[in-house]
PDB file of N, CA and C in Angstrom:
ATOM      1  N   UNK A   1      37.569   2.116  -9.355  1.00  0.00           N
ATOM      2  CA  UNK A   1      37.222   0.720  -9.572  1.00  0.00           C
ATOM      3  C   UNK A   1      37.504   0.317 -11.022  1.00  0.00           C
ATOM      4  N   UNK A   2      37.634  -0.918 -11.263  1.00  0.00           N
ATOM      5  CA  UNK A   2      38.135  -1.435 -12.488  1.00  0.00           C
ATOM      6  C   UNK A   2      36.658  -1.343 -13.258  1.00  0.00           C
ATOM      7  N   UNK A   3      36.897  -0.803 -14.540  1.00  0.00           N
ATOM      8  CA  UNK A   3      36.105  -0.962 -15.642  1.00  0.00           C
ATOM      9  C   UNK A   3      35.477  -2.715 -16.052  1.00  0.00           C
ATOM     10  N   UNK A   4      34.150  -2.693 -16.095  1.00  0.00           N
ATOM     11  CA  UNK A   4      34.019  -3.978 -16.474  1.00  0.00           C
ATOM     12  C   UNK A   4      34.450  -4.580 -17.730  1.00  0.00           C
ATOM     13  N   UNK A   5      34.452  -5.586 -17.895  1.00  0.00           N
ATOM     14  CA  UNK A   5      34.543  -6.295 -19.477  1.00  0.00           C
ATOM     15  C   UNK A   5      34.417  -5.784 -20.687  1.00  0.00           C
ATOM     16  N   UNK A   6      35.055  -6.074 -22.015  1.00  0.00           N
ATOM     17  CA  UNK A   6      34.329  -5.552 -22.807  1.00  0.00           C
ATOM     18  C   UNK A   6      33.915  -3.889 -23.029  1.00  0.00           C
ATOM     19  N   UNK A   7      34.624  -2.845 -21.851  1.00  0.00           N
ATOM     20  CA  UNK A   7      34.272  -1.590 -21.803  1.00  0.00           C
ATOM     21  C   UNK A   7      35.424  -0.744 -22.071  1.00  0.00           C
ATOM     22  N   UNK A   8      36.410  -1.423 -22.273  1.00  0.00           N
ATOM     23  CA  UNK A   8      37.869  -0.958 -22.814  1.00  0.00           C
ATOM     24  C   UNK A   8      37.904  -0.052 -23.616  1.00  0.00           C
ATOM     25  N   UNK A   9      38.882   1.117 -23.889  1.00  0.00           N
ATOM     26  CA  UNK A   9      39.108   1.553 -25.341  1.00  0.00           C
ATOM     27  C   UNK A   9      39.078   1.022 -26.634  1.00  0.00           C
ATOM     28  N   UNK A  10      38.692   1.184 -27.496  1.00  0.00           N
ATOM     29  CA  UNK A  10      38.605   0.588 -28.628  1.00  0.00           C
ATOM     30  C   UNK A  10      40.114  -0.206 -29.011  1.00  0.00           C
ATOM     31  N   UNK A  11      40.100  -1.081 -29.812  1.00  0.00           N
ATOM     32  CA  UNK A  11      41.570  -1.865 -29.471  1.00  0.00           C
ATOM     33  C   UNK A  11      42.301  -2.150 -28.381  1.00  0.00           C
ATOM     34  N   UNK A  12      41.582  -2.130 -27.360  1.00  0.00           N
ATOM     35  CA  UNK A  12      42.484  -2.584 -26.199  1.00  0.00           C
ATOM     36  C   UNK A  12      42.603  -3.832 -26.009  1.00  0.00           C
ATOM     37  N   UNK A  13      43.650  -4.537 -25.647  1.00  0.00           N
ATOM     38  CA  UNK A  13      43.462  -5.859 -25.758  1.00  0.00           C
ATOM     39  C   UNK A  13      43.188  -6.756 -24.749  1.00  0.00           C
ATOM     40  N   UNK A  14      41.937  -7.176 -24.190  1.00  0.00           N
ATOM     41  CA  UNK A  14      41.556  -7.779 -22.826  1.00  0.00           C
ATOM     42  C   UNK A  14      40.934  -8.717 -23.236  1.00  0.00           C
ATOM     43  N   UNK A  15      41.327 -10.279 -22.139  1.00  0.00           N
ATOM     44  CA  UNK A  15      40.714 -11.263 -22.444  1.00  0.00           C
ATOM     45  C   UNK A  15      39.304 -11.738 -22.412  1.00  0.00           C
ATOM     46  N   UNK A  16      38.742 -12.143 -23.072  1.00  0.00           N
ATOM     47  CA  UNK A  16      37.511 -12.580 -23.238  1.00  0.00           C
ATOM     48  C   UNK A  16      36.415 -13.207 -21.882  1.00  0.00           C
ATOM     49  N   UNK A  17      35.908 -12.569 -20.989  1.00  0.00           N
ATOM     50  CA  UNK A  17      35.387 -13.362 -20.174  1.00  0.00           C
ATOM     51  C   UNK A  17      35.054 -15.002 -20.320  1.00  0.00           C
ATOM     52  N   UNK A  18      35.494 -15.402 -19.639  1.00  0.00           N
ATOM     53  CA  UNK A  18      35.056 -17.211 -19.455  1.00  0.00           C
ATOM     54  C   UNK A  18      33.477 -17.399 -18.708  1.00  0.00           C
ATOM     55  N   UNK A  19      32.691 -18.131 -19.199  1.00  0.00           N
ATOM     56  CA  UNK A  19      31.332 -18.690 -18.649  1.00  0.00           C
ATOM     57  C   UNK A  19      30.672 -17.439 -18.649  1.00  0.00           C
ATOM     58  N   UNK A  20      30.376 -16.719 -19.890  1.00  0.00           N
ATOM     59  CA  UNK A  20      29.465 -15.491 -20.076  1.00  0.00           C
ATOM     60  C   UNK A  20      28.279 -16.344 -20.733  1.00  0.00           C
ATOM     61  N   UNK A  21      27.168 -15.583 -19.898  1.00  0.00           N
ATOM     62  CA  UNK A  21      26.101 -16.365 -20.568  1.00  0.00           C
ATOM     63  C   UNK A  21      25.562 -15.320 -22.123  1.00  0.00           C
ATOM     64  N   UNK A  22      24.455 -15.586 -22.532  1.00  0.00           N
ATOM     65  CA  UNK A  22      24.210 -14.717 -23.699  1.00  0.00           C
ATOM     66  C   UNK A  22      24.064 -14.061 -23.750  1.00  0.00           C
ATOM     67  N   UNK A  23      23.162 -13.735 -22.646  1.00  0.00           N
ATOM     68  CA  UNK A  23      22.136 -12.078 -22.728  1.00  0.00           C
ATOM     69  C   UNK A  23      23.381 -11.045 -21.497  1.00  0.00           C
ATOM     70  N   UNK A  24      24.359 -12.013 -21.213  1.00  0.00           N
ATOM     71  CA  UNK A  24      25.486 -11.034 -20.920  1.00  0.00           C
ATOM     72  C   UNK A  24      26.154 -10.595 -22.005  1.00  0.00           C
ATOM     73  N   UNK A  25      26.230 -11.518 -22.980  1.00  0.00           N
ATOM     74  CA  UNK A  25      27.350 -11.240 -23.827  1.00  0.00           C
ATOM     75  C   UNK A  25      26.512  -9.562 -24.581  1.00  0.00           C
ATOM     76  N   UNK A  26      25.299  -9.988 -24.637  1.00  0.00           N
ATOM     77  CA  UNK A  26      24.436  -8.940 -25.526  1.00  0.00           C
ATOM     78  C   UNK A  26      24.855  -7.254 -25.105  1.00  0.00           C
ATOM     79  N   UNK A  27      25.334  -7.177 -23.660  1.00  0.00           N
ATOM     80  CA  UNK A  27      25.309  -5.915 -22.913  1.00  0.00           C
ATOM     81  C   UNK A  27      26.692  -5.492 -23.415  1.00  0.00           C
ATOM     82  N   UNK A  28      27.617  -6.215 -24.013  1.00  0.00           N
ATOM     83  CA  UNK A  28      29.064  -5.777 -24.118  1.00  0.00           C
ATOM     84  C   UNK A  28      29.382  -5.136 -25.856  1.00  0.00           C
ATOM     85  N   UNK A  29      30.311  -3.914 -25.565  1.00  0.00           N
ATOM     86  CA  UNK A  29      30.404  -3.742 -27.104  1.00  0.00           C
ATOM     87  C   UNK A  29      31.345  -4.405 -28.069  1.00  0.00           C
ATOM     88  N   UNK A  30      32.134  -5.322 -27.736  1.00  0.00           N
ATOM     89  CA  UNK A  30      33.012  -5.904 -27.911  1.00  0.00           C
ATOM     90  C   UNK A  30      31.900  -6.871 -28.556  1.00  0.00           C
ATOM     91  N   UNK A  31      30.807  -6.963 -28.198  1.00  0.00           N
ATOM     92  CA  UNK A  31      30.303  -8.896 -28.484  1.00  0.00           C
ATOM     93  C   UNK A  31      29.310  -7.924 -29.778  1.00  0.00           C
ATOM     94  N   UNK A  32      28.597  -6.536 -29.855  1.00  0.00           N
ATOM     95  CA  UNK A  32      27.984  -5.852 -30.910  1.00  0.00           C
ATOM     96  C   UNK A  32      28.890  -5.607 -32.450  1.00  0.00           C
ATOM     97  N   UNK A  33      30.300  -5.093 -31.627  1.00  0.00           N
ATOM     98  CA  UNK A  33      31.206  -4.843 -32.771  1.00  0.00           C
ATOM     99  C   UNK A  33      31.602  -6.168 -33.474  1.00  0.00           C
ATOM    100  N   UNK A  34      32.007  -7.287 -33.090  1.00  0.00           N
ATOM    101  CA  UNK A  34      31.717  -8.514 -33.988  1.00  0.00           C
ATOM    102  C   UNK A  34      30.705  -8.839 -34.668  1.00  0.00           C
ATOM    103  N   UNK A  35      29.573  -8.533 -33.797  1.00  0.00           N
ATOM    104  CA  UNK A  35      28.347  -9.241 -34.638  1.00  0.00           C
ATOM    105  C   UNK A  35      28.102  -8.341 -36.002  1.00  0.00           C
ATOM    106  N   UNK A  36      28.904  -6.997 -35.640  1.00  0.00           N
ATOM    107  CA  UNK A  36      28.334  -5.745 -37.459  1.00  0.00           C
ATOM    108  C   UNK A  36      29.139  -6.463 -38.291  1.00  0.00           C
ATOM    109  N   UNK A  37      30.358  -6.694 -37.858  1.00  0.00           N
ATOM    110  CA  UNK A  37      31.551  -7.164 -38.905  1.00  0.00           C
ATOM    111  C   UNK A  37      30.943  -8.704 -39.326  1.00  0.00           C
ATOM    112  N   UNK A  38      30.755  -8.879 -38.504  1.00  0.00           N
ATOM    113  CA  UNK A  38      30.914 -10.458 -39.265  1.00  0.00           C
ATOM    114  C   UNK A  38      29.485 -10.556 -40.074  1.00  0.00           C
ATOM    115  N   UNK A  39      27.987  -9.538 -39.997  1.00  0.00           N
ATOM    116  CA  UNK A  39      27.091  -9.404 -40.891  1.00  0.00           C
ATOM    117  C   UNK A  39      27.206  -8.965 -41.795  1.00  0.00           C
ATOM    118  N   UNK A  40      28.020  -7.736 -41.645  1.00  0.00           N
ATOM    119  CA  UNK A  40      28.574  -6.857 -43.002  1.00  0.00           C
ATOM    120  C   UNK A  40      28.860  -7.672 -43.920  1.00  0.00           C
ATOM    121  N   UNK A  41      30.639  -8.436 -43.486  1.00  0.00           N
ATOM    122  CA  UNK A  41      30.832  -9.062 -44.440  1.00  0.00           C
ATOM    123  C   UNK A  41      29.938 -10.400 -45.341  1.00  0.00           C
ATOM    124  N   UNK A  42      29.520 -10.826 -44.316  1.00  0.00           N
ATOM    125  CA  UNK A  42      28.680 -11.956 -44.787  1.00  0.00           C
ATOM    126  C   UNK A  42      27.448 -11.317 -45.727  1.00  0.00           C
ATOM    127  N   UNK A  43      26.794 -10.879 -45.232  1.00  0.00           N
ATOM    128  CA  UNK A  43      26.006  -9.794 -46.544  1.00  0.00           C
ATOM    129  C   UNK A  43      26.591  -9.440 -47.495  1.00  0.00           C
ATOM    130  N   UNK A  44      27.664  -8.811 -47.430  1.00  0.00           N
ATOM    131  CA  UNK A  44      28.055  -8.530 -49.083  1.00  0.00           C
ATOM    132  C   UNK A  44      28.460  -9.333 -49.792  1.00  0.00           C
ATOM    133  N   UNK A  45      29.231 -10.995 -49.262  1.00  0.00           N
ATOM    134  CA  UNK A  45      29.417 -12.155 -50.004  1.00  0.00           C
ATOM    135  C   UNK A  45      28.234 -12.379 -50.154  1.00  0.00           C
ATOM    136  N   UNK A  46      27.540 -13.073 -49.913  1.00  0.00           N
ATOM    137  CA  UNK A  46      25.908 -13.668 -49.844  1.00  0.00           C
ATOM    138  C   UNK A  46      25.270 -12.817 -51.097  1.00  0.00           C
ATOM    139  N   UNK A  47      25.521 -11.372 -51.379  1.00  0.00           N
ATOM    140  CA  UNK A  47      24.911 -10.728 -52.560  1.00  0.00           C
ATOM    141  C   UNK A  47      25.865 -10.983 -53.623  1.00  0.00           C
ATOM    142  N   UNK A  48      26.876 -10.637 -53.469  1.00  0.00           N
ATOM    143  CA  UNK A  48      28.089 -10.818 -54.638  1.00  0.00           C
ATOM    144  C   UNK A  48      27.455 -12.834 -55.082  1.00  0.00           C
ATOM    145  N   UNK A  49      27.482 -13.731 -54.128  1.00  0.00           N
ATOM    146  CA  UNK A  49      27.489 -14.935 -54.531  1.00  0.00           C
ATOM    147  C   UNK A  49      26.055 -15.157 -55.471  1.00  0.00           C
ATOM    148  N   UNK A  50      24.835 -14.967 -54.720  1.00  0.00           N
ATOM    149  CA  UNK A  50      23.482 -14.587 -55.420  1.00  0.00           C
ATOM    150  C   UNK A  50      23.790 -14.087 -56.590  1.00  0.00           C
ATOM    151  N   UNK A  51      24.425 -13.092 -57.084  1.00  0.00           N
ATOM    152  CA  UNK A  51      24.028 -11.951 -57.930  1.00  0.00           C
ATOM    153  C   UNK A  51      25.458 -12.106 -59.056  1.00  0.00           C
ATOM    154  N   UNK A  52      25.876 -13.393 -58.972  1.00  0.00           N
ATOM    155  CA  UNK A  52      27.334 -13.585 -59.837  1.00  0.00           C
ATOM    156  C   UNK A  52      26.994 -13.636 -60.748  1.00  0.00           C
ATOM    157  N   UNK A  53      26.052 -14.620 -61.916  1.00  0.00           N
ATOM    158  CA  UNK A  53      26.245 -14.522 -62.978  1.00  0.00           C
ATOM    159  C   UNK A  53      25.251 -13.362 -63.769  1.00  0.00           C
ATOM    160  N   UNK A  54      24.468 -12.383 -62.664  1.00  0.00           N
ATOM    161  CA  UNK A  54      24.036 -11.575 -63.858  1.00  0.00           C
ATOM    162  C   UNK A  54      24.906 -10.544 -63.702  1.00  0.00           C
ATOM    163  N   UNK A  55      26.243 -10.255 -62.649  1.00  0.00           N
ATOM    164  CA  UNK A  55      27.215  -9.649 -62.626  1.00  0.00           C
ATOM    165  C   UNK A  55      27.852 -10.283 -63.848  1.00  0.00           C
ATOM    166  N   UNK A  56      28.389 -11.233 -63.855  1.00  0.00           N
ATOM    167  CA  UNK A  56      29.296 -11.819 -65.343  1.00  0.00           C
ATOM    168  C   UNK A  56      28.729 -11.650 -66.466  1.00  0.00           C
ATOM    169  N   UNK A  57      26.909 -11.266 -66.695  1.00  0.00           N
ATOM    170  CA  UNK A  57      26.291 -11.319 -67.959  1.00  0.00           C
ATOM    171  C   UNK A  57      26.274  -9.590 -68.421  1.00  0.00           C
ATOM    172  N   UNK A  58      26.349  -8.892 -67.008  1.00  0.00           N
ATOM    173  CA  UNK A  58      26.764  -7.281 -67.372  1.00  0.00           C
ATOM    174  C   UNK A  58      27.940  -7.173 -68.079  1.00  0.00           C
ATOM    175  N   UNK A  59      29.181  -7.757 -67.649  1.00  0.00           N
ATOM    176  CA  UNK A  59      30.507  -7.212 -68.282  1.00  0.00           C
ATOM    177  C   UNK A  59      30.399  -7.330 -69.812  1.00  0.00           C
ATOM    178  N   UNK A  60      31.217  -6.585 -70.208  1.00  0.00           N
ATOM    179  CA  UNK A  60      31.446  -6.433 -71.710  1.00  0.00           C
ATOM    180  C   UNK A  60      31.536  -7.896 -72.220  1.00  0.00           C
ATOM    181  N   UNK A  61      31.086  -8.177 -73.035  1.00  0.00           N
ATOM    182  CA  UNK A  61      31.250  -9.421 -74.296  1.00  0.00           C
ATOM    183  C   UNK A  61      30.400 -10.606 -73.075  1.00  0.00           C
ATOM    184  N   UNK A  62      29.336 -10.117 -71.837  1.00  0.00           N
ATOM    185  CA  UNK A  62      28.739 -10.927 -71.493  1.00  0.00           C
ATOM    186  C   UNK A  62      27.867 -11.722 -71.865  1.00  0.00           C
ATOM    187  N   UNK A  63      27.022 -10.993 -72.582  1.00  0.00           N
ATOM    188  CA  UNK A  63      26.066 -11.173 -73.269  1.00  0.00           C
ATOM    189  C   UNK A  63      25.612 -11.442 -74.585  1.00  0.00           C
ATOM    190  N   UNK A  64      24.870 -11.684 -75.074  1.00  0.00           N
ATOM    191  CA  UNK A  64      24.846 -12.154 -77.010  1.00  0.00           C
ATOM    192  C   UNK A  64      25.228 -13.932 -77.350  1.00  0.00           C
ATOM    193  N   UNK A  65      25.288 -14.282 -78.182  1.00  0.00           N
ATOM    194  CA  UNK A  65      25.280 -15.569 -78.764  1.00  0.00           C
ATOM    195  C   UNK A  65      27.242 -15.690 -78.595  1.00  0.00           C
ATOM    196  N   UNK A  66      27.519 -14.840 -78.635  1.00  0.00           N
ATOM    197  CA  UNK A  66      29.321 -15.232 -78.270  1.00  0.00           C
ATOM    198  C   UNK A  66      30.181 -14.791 -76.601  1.00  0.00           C
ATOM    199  N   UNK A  67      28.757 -14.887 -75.791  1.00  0.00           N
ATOM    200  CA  UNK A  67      29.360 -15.245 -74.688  1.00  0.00           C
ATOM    201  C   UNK A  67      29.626 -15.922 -74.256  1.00  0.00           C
ATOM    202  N   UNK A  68      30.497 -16.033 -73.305  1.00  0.00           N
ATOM    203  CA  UNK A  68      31.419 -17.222 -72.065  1.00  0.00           C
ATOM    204  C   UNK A  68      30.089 -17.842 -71.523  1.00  0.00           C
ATOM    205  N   UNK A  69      29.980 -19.074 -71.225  1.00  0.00           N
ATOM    206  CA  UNK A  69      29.209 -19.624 -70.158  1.00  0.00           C
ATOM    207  C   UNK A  69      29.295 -19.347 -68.875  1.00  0.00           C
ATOM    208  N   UNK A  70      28.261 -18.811 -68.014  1.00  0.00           N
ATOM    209  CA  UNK A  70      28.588 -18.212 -66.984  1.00  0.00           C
ATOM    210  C   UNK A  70      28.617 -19.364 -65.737  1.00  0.00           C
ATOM    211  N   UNK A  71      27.885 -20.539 -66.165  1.00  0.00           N
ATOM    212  CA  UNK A  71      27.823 -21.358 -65.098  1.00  0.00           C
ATOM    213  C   UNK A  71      28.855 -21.823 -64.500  1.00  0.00           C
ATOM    214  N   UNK A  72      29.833 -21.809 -65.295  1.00  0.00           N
ATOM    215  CA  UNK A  72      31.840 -22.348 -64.758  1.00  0.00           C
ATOM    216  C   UNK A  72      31.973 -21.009 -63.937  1.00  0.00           C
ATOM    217  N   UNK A  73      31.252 -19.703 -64.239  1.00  0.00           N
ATOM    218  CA  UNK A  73      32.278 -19.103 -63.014  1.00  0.00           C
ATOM    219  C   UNK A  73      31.632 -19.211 -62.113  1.00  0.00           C
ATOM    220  N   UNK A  74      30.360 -19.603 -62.366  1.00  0.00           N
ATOM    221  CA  UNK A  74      29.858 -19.618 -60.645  1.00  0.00           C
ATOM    222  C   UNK A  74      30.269 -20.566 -59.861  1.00  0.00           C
ATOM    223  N   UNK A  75      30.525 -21.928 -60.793  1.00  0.00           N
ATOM    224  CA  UNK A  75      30.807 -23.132 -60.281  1.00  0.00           C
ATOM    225  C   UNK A  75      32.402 -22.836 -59.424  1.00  0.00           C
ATOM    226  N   UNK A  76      33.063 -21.970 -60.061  1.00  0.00           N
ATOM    227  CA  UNK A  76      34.366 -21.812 -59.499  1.00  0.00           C
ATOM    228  C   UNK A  76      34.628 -21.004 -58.362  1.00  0.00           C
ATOM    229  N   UNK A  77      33.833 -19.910 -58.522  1.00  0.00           N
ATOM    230  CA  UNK A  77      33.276 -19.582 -56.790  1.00  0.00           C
ATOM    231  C   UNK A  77      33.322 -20.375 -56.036  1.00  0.00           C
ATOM    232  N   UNK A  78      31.923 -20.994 -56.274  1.00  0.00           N
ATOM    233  CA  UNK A  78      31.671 -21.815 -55.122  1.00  0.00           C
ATOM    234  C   UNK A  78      32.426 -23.262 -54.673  1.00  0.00           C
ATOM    235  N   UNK A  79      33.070 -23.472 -55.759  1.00  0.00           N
ATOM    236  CA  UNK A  79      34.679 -24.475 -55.346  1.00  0.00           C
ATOM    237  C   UNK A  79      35.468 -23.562 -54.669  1.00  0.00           C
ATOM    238  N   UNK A  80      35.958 -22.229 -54.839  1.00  0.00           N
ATOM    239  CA  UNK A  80      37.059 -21.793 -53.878  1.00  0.00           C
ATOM    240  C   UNK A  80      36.657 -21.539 -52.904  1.00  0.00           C
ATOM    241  N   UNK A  81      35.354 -21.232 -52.679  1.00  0.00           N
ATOM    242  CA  UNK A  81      34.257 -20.442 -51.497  1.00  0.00           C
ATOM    243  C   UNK A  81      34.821 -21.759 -50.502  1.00  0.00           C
ATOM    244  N   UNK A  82      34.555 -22.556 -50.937  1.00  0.00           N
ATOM    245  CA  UNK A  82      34.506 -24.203 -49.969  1.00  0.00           C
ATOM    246  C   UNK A  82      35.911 -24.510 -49.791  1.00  0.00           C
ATOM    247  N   UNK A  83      37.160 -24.487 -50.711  1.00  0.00           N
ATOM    248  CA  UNK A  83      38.064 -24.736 -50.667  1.00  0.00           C
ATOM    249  C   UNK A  83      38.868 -23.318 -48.963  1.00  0.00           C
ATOM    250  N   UNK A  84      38.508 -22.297 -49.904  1.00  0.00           N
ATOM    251  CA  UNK A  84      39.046 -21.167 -48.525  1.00  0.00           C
ATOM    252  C   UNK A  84      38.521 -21.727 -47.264  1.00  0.00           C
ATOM    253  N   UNK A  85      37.069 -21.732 -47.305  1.00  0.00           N
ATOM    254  CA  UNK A  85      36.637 -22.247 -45.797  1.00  0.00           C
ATOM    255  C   UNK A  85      37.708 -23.161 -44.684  1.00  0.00           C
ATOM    256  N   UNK A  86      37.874 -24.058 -45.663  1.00  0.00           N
ATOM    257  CA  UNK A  86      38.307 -25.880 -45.147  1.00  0.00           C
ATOM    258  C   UNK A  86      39.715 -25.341 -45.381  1.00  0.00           C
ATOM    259  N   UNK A  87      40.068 -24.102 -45.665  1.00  0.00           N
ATOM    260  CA  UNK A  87      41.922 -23.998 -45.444  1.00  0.00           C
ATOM    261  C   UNK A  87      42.105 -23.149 -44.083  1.00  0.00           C
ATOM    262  N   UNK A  88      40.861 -22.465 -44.225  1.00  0.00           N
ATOM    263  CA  UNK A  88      40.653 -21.223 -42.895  1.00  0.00           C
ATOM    264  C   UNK A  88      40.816 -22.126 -41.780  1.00  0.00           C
ATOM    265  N   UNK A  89      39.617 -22.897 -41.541  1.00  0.00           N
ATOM    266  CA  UNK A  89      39.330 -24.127 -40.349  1.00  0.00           C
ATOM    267  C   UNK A  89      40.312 -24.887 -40.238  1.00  0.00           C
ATOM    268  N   UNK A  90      41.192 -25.161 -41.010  1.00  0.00           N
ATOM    269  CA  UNK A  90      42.103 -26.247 -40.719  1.00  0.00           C
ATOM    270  C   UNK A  90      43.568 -25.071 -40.209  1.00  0.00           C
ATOM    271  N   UNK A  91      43.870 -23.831 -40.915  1.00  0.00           N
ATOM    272  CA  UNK A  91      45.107 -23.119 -40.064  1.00  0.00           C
ATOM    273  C   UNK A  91      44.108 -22.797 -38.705  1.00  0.00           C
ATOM    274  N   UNK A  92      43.205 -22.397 -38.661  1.00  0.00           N
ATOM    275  CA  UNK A  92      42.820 -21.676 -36.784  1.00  0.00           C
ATOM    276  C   UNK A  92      42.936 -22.950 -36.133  1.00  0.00           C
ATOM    277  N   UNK A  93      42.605 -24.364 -36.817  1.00  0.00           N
ATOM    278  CA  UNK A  93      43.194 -25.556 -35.838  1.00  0.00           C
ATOM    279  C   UNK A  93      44.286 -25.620 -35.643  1.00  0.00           C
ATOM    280  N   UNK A  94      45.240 -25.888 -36.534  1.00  0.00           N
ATOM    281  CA  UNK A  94      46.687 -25.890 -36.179  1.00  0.00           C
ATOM    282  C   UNK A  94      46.991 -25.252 -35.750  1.00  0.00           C
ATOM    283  N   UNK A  95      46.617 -23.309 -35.729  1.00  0.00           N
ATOM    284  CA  UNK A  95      47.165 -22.412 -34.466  1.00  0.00           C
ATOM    285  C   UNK A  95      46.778 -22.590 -33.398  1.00  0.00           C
ATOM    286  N   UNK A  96      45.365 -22.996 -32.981  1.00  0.00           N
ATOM    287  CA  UNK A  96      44.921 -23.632 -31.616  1.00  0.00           C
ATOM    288  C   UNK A  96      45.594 -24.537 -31.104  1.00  0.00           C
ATOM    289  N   UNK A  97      46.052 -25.175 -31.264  1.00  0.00           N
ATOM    290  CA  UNK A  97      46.876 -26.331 -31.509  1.00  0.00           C
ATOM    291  C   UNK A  97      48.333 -26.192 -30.738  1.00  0.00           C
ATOM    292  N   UNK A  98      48.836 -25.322 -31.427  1.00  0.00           N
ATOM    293  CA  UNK A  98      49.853 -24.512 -30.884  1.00  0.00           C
ATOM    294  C   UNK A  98      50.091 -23.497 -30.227  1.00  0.00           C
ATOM    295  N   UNK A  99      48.960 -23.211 -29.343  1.00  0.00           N
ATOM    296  CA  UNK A  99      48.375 -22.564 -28.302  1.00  0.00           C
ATOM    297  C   UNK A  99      47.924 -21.119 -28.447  1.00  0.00           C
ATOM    298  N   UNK A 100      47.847 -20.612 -29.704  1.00  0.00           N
ATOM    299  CA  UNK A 100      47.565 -19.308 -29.957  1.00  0.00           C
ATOM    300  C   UNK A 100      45.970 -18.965 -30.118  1.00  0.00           C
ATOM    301  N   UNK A 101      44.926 -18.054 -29.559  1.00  0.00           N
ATOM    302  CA  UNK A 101      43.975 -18.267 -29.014  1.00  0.00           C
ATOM    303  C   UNK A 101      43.012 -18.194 -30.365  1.00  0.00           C
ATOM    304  N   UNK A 102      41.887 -18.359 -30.356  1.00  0.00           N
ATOM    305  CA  UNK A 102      41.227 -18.518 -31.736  1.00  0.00           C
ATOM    306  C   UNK A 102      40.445 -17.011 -31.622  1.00  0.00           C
ATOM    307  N   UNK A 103      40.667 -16.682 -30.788  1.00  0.00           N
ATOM    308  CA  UNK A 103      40.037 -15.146 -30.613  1.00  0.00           C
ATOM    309  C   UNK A 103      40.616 -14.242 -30.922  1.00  0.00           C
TER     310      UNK A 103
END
């Protein structure tokens, strides 16, 4: 009998069930292995973003009366942080768009 959903070899490439409800999606490892990745990463931005300028006040020549102002780099983060987003969202539209799947 055919293997259900989601129970594939690792990298195998099978389409995404249509009209899965949640607490289905919960049973599949396919729907666990996204959810580590996409916490992982988001956790370690989320600390790196928190924790920027006493990261910039550690580096050499951070600190003392002849340091850089740290508030421009945070400010510049969080301009590219927003800028990447709104470039991300706008190519997965245009590839949707052009029929390539967002998955």
């Amino acid at each position: 009998p055919p293997a259900p959903p989601g129970t594939g070899a690792p990298g195998a490439s099978e389409p995404a069930p249509e009209g899965l409800l949640w607490r289905e999606a919960l049973r599949l490892p396919a729907f666990w292995c996204q959810f580590l990745c996409h916490f992982s990463v988001a956790g370690c931005a989320f600390v790196l973003i928190n924790n920027l300028a006493q990261i910039a006040g550690a580096l050499p020549g951070g600190s003392g009366p002849d340091a850089p102002p740290v508030a421009p780099l945070v400010s510049l983060l969080s301009a590219c942080n927003c800028l990447g987003r709104l470039a991300i969202a706008a190519a997965s539209e245009g590839l949707a768009r052009r029929g390539l799947p967002r998955a």
